[in-house]
C-alpha atoms as a PDB file:
ATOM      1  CA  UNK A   1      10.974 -97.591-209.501  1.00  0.00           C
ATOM      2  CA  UNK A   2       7.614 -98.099-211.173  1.00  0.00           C
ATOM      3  CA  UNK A   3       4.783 -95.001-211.951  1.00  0.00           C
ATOM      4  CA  UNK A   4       1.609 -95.638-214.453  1.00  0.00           C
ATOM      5  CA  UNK A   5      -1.456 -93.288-215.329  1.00  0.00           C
ATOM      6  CA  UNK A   6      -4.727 -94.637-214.862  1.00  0.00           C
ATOM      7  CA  UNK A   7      -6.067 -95.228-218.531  1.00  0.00           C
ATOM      8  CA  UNK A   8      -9.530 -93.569-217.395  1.00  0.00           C
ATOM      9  CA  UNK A   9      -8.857 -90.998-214.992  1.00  0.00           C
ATOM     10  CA  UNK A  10      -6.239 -88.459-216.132  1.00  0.00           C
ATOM     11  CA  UNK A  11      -5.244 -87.153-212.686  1.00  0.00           C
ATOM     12  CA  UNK A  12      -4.519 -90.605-211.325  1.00  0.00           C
ATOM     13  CA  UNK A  13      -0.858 -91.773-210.753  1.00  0.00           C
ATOM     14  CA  UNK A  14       0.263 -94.922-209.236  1.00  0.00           C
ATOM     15  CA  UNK A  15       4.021 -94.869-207.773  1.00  0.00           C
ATOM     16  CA  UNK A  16       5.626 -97.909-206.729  1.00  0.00           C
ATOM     17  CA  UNK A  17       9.253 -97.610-204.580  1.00  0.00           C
ATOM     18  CA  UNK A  18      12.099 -99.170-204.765  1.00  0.00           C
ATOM     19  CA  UNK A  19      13.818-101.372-202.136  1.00  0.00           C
ATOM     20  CA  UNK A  20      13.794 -99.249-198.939  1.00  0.00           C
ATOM     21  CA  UNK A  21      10.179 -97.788-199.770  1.00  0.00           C
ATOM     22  CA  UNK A  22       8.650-101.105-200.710  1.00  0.00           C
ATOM     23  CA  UNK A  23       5.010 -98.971-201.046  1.00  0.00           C
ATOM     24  CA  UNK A  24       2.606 -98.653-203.678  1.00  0.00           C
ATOM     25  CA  UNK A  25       0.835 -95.097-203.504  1.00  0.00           C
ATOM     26  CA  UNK A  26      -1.952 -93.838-205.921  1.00  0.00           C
ATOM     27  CA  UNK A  27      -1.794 -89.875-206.513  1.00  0.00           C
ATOM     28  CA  UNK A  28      -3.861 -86.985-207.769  1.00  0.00           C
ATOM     29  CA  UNK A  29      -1.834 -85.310-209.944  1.00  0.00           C
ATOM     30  CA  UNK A  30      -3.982 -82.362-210.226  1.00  0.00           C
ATOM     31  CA  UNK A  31      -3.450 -81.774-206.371  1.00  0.00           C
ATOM     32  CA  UNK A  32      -0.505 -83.649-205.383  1.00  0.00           C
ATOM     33  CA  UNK A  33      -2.508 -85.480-202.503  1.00  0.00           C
ATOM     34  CA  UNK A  34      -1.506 -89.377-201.837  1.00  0.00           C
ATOM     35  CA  UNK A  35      -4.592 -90.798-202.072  1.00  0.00           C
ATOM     36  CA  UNK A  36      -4.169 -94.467-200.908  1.00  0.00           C
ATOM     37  CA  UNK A  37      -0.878 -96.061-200.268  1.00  0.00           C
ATOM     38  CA  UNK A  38       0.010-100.072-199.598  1.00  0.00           C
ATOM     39  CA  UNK A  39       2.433-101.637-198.236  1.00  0.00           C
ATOM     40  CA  UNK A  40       4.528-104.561-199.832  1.00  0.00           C
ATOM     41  CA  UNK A  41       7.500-106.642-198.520  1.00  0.00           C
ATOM     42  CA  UNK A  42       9.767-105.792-201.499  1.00  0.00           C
ATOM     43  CA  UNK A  43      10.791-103.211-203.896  1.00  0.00           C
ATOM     44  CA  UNK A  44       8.053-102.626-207.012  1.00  0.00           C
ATOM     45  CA  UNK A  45       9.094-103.159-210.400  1.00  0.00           C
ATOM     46  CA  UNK A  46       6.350-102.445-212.549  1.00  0.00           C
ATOM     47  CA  UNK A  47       3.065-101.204-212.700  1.00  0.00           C
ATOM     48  CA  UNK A  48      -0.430-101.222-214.991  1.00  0.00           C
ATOM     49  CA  UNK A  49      -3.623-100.929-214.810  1.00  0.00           C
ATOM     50  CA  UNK A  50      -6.273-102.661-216.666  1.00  0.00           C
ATOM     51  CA  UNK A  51      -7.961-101.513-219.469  1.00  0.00           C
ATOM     52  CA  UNK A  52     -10.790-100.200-217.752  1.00  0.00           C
ATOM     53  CA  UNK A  53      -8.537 -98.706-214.719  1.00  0.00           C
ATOM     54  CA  UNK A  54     -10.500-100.868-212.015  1.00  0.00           C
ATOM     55  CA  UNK A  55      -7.112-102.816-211.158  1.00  0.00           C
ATOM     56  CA  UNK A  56      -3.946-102.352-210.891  1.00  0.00           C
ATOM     57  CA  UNK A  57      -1.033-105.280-211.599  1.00  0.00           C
ATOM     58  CA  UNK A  58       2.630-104.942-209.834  1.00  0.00           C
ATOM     59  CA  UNK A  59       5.615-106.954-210.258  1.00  0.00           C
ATOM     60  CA  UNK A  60       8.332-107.130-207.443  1.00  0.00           C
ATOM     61  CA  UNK A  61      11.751-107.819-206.667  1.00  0.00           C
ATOM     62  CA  UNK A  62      13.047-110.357-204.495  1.00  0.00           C
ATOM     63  CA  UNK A  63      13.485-113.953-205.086  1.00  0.00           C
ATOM     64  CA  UNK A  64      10.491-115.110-202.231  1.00  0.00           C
ATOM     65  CA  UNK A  65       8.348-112.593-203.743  1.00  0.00           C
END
């Protein structure tokens, strides 16, 4: 549903799934190793990070999100 490249680290990829995945996982493209992955209750939507790629913002689906 949702991917975004970290704005300071070229190899970093955050994924977000739709509504049977309902995870957030952050990548190194270089290797193809999941790096971290979290758990939400409902499907991602969007993802960015902040300017200086310390956070990461997601919007979700789901009307009691």
């Amino acid at each position: 549903k949702a991917i975004a490249w970290s704005p300071i680290q070229s190899n970093l990829l955050a994924s977000g799934g739709g509504s049977k995945d309902r995870a957030i996982r952050i990548w190194n493209s270089q290797t193809g190793e999941q790096i971290s992955e979290q758990k939400t209750t409902s499907q991602i939507c969007s993802l960015v990070w902040s300017k200086f790629g310390k956070e990461l913002v997601s919007s979700h689906g789901f009307e009691k999100n």
